[in-house]
C-alpha atoms as a PDB file:
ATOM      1  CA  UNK A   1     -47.067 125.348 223.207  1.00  0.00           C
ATOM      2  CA  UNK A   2     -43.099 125.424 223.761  1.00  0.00           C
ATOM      3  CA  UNK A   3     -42.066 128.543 223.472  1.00  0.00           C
ATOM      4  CA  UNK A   4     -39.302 127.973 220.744  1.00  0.00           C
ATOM      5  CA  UNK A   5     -41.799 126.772 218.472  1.00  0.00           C
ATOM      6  CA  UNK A   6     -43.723 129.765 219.239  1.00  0.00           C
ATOM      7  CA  UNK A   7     -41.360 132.218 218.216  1.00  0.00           C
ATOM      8  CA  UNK A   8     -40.333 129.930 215.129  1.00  0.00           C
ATOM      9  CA  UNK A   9     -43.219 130.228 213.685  1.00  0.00           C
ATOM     10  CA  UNK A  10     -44.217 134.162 215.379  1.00  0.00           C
ATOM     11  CA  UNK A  11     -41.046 134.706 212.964  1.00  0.00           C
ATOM     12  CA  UNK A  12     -42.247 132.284 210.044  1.00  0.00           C
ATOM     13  CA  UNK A  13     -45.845 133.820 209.584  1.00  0.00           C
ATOM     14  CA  UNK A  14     -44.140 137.761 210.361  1.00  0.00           C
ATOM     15  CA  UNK A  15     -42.560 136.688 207.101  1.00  0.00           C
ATOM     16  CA  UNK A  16     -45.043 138.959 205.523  1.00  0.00           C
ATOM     17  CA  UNK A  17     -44.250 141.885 207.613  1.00  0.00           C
ATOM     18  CA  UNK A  18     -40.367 141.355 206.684  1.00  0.00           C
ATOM     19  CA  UNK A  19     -40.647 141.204 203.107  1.00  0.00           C
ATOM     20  CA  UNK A  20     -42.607 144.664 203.646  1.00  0.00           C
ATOM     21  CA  UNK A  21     -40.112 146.342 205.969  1.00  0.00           C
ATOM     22  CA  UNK A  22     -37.008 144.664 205.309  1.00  0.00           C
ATOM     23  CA  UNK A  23     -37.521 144.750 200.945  1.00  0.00           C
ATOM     24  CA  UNK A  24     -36.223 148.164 200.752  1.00  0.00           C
ATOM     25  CA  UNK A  25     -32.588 146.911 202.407  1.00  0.00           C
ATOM     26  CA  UNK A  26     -32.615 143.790 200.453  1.00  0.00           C
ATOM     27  CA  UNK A  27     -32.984 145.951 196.695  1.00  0.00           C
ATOM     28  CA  UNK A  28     -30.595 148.272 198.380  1.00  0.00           C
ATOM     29  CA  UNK A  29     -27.712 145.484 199.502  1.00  0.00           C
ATOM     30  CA  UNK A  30     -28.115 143.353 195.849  1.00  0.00           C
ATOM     31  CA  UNK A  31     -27.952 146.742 194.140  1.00  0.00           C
ATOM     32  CA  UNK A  32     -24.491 147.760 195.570  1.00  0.00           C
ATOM     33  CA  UNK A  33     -22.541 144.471 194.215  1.00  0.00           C
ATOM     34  CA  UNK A  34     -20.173 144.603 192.074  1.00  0.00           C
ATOM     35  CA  UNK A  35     -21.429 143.540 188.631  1.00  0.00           C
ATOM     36  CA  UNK A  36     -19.636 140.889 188.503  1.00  0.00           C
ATOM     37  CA  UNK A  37     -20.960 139.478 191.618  1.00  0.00           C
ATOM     38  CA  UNK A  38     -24.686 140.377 190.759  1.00  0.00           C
ATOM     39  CA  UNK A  39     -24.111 138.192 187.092  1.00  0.00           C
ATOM     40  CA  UNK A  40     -23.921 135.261 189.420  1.00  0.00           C
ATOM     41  CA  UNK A  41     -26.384 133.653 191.135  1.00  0.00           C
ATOM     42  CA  UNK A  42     -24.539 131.900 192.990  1.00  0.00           C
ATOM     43  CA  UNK A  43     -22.043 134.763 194.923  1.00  0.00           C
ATOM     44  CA  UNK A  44     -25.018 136.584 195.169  1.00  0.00           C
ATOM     45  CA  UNK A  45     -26.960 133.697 197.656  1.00  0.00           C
ATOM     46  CA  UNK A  46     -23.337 133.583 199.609  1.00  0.00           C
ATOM     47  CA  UNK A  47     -23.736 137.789 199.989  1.00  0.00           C
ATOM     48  CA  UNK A  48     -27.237 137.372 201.076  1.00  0.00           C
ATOM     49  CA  UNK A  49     -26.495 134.450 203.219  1.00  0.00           C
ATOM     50  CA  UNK A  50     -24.246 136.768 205.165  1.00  0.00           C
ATOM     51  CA  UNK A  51     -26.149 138.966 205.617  1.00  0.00           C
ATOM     52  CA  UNK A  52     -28.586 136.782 207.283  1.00  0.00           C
ATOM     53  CA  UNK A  53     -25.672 134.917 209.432  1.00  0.00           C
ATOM     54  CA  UNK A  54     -24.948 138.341 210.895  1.00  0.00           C
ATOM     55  CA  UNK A  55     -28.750 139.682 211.318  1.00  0.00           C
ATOM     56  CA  UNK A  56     -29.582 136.178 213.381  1.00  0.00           C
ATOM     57  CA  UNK A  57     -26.252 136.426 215.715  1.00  0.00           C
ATOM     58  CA  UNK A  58     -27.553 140.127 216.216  1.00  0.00           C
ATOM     59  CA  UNK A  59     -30.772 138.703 217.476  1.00  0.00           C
ATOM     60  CA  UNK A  60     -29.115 136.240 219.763  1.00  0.00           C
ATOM     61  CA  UNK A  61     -26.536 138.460 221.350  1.00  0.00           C
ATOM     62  CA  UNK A  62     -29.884 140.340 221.924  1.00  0.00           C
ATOM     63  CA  UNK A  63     -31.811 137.761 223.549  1.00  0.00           C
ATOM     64  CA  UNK A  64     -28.489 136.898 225.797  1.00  0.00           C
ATOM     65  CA  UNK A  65     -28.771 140.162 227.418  1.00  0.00           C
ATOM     66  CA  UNK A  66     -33.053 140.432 227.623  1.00  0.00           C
ATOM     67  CA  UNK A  67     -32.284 136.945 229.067  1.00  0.00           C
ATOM     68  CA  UNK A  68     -30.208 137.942 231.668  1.00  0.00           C
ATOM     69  CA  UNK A  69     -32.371 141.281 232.522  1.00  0.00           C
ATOM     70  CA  UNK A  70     -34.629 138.932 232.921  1.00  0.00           C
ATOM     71  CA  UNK A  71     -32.869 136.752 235.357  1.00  0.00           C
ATOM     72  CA  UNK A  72     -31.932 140.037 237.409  1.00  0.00           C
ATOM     73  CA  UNK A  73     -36.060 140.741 237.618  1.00  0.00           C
ATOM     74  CA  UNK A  74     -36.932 137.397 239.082  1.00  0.00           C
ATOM     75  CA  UNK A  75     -33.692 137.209 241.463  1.00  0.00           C
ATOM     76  CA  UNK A  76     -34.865 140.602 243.210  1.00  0.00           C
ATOM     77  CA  UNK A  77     -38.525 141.028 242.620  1.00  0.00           C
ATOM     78  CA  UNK A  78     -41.046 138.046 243.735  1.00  0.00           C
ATOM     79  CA  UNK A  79     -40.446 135.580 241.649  1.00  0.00           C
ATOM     80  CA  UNK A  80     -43.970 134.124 240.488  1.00  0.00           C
ATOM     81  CA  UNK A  81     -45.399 138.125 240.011  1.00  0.00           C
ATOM     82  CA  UNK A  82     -42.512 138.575 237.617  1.00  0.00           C
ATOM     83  CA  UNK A  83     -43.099 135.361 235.702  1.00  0.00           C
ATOM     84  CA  UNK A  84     -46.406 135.910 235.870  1.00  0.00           C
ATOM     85  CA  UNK A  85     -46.456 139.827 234.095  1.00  0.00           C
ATOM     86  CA  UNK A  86     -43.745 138.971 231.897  1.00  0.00           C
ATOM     87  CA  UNK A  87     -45.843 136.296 230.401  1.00  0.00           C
ATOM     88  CA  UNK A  88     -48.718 138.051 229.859  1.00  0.00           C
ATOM     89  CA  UNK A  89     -46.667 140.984 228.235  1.00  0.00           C
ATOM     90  CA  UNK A  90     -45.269 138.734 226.258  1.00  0.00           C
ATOM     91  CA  UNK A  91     -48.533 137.431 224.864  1.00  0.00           C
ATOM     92  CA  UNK A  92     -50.310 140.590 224.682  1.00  0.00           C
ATOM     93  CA  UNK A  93     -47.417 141.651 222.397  1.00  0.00           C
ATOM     94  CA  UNK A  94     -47.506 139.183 220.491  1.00  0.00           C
ATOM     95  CA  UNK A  95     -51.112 139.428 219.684  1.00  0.00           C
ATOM     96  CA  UNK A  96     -50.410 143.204 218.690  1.00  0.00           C
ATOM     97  CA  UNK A  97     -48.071 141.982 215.993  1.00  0.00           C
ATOM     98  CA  UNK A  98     -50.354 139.783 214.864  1.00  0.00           C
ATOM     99  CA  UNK A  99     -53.229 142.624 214.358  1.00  0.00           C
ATOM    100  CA  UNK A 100     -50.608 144.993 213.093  1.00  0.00           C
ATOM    101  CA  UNK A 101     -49.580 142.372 210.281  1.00  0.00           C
ATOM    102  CA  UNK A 102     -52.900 141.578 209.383  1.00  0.00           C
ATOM    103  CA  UNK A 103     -53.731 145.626 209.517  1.00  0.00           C
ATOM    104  CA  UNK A 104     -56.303 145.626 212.107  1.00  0.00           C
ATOM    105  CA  UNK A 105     -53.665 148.088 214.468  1.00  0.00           C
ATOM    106  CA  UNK A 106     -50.642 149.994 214.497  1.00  0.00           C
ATOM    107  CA  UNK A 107     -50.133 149.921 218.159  1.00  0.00           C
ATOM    108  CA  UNK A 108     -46.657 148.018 218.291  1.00  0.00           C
ATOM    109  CA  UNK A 109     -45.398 150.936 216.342  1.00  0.00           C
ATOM    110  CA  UNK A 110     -45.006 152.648 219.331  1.00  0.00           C
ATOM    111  CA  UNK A 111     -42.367 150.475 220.504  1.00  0.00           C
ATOM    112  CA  UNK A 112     -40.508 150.925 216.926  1.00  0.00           C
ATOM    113  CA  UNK A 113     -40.748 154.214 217.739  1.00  0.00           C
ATOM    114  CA  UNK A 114     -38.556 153.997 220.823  1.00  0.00           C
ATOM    115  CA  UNK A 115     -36.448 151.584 219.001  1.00  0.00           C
ATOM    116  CA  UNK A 116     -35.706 154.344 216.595  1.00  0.00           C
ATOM    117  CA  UNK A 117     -33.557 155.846 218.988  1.00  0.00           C
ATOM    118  CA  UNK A 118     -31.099 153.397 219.445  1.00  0.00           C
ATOM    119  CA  UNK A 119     -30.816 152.512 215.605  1.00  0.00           C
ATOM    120  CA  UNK A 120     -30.292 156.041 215.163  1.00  0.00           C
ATOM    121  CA  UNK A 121     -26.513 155.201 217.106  1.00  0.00           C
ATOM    122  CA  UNK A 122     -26.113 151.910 215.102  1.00  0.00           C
ATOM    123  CA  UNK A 123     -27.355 153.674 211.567  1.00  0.00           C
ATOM    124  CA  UNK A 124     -24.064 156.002 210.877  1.00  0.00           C
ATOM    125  CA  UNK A 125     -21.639 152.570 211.947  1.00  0.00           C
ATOM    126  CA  UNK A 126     -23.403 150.861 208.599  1.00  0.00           C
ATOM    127  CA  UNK A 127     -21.549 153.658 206.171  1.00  0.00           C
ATOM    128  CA  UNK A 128     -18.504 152.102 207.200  1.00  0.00           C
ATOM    129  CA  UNK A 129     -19.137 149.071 205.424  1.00  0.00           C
ATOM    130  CA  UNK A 130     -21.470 150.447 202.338  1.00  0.00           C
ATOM    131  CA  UNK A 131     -21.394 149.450 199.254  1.00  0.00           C
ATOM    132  CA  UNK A 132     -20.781 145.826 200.312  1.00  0.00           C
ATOM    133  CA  UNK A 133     -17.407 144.588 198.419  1.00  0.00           C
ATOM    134  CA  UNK A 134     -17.176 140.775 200.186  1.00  0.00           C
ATOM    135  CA  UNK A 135     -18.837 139.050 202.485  1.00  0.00           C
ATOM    136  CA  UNK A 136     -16.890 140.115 205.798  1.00  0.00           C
ATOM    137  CA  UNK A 137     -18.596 143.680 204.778  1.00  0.00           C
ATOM    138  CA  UNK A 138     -21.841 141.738 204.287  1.00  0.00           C
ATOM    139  CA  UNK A 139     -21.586 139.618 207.822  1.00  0.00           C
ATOM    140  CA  UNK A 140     -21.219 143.072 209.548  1.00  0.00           C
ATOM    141  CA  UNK A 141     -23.883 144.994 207.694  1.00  0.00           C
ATOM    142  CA  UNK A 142     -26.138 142.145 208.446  1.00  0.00           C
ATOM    143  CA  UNK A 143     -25.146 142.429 212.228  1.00  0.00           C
ATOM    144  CA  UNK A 144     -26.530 145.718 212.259  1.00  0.00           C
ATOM    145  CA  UNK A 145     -29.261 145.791 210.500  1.00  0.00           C
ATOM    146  CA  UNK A 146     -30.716 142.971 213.428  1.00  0.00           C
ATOM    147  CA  UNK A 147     -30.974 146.652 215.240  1.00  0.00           C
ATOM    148  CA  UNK A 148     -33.868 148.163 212.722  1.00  0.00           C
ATOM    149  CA  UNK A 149     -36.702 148.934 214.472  1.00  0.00           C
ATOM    150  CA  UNK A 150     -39.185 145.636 214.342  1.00  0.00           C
ATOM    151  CA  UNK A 151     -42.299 145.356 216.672  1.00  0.00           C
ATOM    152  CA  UNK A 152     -41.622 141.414 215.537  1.00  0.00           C
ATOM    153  CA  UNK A 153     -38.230 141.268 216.869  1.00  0.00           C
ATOM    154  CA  UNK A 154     -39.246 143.496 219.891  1.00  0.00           C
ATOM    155  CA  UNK A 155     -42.679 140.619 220.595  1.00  0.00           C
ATOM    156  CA  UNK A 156     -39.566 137.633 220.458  1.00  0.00           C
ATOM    157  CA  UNK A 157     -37.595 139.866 222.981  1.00  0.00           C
ATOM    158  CA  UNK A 158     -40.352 139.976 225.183  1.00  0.00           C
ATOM    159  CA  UNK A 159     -40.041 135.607 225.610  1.00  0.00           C
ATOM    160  CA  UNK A 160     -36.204 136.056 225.963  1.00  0.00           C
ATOM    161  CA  UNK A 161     -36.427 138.184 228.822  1.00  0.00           C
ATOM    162  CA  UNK A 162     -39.759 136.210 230.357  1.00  0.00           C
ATOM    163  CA  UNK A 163     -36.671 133.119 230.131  1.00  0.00           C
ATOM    164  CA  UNK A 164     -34.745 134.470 232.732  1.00  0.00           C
ATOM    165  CA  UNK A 165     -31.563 132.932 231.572  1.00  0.00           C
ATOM    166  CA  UNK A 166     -29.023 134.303 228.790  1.00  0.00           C
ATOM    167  CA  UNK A 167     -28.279 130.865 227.304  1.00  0.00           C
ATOM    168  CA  UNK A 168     -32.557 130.539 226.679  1.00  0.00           C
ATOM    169  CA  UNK A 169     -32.692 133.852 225.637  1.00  0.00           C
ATOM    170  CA  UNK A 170     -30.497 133.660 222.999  1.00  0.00           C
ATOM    171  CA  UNK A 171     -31.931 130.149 222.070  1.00  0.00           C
ATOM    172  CA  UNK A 172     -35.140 131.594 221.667  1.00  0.00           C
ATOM    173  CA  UNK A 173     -33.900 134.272 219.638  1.00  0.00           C
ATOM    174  CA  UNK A 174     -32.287 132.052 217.069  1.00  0.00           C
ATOM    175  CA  UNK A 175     -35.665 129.885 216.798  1.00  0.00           C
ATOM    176  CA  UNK A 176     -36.850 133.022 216.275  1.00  0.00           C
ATOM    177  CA  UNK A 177     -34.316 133.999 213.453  1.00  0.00           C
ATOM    178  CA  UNK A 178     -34.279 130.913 211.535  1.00  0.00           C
ATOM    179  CA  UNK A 179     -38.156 131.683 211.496  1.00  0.00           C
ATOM    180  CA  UNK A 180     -37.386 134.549 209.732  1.00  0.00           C
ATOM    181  CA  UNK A 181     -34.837 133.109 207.181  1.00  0.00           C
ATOM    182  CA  UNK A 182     -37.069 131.884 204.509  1.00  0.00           C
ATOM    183  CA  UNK A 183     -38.622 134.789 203.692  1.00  0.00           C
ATOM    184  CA  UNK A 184     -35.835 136.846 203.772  1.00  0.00           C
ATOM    185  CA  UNK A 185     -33.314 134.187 201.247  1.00  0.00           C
ATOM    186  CA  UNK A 186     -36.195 133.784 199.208  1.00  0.00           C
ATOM    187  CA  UNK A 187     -36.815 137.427 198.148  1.00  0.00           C
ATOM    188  CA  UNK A 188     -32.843 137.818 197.306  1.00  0.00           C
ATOM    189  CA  UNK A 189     -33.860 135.620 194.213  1.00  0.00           C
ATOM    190  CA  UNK A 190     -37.407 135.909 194.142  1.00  0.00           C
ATOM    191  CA  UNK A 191     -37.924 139.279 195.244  1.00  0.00           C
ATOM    192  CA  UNK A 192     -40.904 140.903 192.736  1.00  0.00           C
ATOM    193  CA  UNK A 193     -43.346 137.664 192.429  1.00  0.00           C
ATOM    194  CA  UNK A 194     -42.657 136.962 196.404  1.00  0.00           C
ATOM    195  CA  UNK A 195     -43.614 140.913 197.288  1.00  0.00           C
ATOM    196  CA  UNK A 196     -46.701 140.830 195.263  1.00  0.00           C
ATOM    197  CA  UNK A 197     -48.075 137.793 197.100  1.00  0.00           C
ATOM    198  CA  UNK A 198     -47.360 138.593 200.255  1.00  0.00           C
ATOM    199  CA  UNK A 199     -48.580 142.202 199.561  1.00  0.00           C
ATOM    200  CA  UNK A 200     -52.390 140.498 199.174  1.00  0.00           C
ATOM    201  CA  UNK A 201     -54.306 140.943 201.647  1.00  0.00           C
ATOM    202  CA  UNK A 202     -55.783 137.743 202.540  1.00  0.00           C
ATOM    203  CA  UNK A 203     -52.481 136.371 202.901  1.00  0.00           C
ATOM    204  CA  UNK A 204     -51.281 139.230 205.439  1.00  0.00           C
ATOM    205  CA  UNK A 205     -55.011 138.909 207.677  1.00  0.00           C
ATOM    206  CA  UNK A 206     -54.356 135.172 207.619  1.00  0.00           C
ATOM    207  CA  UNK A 207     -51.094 135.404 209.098  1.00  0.00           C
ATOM    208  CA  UNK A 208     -51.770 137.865 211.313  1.00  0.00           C
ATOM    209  CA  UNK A 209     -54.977 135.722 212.605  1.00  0.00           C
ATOM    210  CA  UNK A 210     -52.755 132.998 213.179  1.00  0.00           C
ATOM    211  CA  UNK A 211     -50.241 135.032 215.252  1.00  0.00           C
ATOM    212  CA  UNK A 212     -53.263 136.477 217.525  1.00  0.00           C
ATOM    213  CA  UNK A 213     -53.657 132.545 217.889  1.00  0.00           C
ATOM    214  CA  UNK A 214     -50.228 131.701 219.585  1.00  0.00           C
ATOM    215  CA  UNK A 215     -50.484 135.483 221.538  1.00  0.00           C
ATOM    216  CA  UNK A 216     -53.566 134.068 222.787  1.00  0.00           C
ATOM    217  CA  UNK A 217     -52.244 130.209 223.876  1.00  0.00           C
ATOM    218  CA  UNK A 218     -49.614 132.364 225.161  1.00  0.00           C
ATOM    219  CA  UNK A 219     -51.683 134.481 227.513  1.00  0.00           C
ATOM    220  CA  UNK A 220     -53.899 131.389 228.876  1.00  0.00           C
ATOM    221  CA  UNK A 221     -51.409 130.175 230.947  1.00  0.00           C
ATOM    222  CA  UNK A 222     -50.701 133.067 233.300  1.00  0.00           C
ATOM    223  CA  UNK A 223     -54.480 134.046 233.073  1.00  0.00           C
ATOM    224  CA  UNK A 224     -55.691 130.536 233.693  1.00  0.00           C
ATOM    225  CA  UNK A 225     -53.079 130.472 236.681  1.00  0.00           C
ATOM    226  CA  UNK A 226     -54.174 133.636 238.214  1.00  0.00           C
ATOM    227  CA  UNK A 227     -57.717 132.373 238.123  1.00  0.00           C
ATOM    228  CA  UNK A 228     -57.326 128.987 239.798  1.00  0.00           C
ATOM    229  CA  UNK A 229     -54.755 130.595 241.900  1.00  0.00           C
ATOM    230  CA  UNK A 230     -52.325 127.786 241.001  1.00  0.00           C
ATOM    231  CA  UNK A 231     -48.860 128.526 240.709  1.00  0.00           C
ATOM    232  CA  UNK A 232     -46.847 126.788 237.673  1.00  0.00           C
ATOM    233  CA  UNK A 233     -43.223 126.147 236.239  1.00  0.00           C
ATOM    234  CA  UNK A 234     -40.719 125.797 238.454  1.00  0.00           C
ATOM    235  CA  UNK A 235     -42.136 127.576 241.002  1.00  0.00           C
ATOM    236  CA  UNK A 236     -44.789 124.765 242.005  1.00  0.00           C
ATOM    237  CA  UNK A 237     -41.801 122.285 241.962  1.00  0.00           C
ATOM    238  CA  UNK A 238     -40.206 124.411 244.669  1.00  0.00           C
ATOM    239  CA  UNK A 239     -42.750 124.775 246.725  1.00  0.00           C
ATOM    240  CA  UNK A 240     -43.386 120.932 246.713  1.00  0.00           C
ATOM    241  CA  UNK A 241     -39.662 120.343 247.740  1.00  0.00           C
ATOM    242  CA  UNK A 242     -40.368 123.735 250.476  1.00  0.00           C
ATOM    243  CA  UNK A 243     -43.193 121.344 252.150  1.00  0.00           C
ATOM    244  CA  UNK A 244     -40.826 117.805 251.931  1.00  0.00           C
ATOM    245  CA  UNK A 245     -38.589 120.044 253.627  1.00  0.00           C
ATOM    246  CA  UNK A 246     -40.860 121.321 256.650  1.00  0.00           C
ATOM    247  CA  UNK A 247     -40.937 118.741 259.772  1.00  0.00           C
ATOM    248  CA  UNK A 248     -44.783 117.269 260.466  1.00  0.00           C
ATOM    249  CA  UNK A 249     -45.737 116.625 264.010  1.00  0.00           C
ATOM    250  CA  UNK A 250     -46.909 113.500 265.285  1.00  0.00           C
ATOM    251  CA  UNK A 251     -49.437 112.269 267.682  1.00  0.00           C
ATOM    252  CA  UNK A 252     -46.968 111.946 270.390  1.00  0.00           C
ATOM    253  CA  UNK A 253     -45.704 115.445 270.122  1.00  0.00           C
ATOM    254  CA  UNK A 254     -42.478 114.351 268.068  1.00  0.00           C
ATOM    255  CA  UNK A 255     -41.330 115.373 264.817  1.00  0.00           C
ATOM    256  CA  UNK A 256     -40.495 113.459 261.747  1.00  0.00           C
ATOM    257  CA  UNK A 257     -40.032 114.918 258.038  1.00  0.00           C
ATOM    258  CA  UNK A 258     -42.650 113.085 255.138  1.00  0.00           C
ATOM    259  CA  UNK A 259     -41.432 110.115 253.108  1.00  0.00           C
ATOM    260  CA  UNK A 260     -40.588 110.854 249.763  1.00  0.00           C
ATOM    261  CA  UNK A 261     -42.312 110.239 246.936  1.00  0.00           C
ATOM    262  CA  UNK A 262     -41.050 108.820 243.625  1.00  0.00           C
ATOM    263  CA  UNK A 263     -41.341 112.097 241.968  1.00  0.00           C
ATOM    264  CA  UNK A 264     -39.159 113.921 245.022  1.00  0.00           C
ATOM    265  CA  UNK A 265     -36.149 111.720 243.719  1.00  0.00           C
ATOM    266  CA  UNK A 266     -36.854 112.557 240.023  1.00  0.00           C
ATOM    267  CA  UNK A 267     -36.714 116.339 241.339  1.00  0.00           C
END
């Protein structure tokens, strides 16, 4: 499955898990408005929208930088290990977050744990702009609040660095953002009913089954790989161009290179 679609919907059905973590700052951010912005529906959406605007570019100045680290892994370790690791990380992650969602195990906690840490520098910076009074406050508060602690944010990380490029990790980190946009504008105006469905707990184990899922179509590609011992991506293209490269001999003790193929001149 391509791996923007993955993290669309990783961030779609870890709506649940937002409306549980992030409800508290959502209450919090519509109950400092002015009155007179909180009497209309309307200024209120364009506060929350904000918010989100600044939470997403948060997540993709994020993924630019887990992108590059990841470029820097696979320029100076061996390149199909790396790939190889970083893809089975990424699934194994991702199948934590789906058992933690559906309650079956807290063990991506630990990483919000070390995440704590740094959003314990970003945490004082959000006093600055608190209680929101217009929607430059709002765009910044949003910004920072991308740095909460999130095992779901930290599982979409894990595919921006496995990118090894900036410009696809921060596209995968907006496909993962906009994943996480409904649920997030929808419980700025529909915040009680929304919370007590999500709360049940059918709908948290099925989302959280279906989240193992894409972990696990995640996982069979590097597994499958290692099994067959057939390398994939990129790397089998450059080992095809590698051979076209290499001289053959010939019967009479000369050397001529192979004829290329219609696919060598699509490559």
């Amino acid at each position: 499955m391509d791996i923007l679609l993955s993290v669309f919907l990783m961030g779609l059905l870890g709506g649940v898990h937002c409306l549980g973590m992030c409800g508290g700052v959502v209450a919090m951010l519509t109950a400092s408005l002015d009155s007179d912005v909180k009497s209309n529906p309307k200024k209120v959406a364009l506060f929350h929208l904000n918010y989100n605007i600044g939470r997403i570019l948060s997540y993709i100045l994020m993924g630019i930088v887990f992108g590059l680290l990841g470029a820097i892994l696979t320029q100076t370790l061996q390149m199909n290990l790396v790939d190889k690791s970083l893809r089975i990380f990424s699934g194994v992650l991702m199948v934590m977050v789906g058992l933690y969602i559906g309650g079956w195990s807290s063990g991506i906690q630990i990483l919000e744990k070390i995440g704590a840490k740094f959003w314990a520098i970003l945490q004082p910076l959000s006093k600055r702009f608190l209680p929101v009074k217009n929607l430059k406050g709002a765009f910044f508060i949003g910004l920072l609040w991308g740095g909460i602690p999130c095992g779901l944010v930290y599982g979409a990380l894990s595919f921006a660095i496995m990118s090894g490029s900036a410009a696809d990790g921060a596209l995968i980190m907006l496909a993962f953002g906009l994943g996480t946009l409904p649920s997030l504008l929808l419980m700025a105006s529909l915040s009680t009913q929304l919370t007590r469905f999500v709360q049940k707990p059918f709908v948290r184990k099925l989302s959280g089954l279906l989240i193992i899922g894409l972990g696990m179509a995640a996982l069979w590609m590097p597994i499958n790989s290692m099994i067959n011992g057939k390398p994939h991506g990129h790397n089998n293209t450059q080992q095809h161009k590698m051979q076209l490269d290499m001289p053959v001999k010939t019967p009479h003790g000369s050397r001529k290179f192979p004829k290329p193929t219609d696919f060598d001149y699509l490559t």
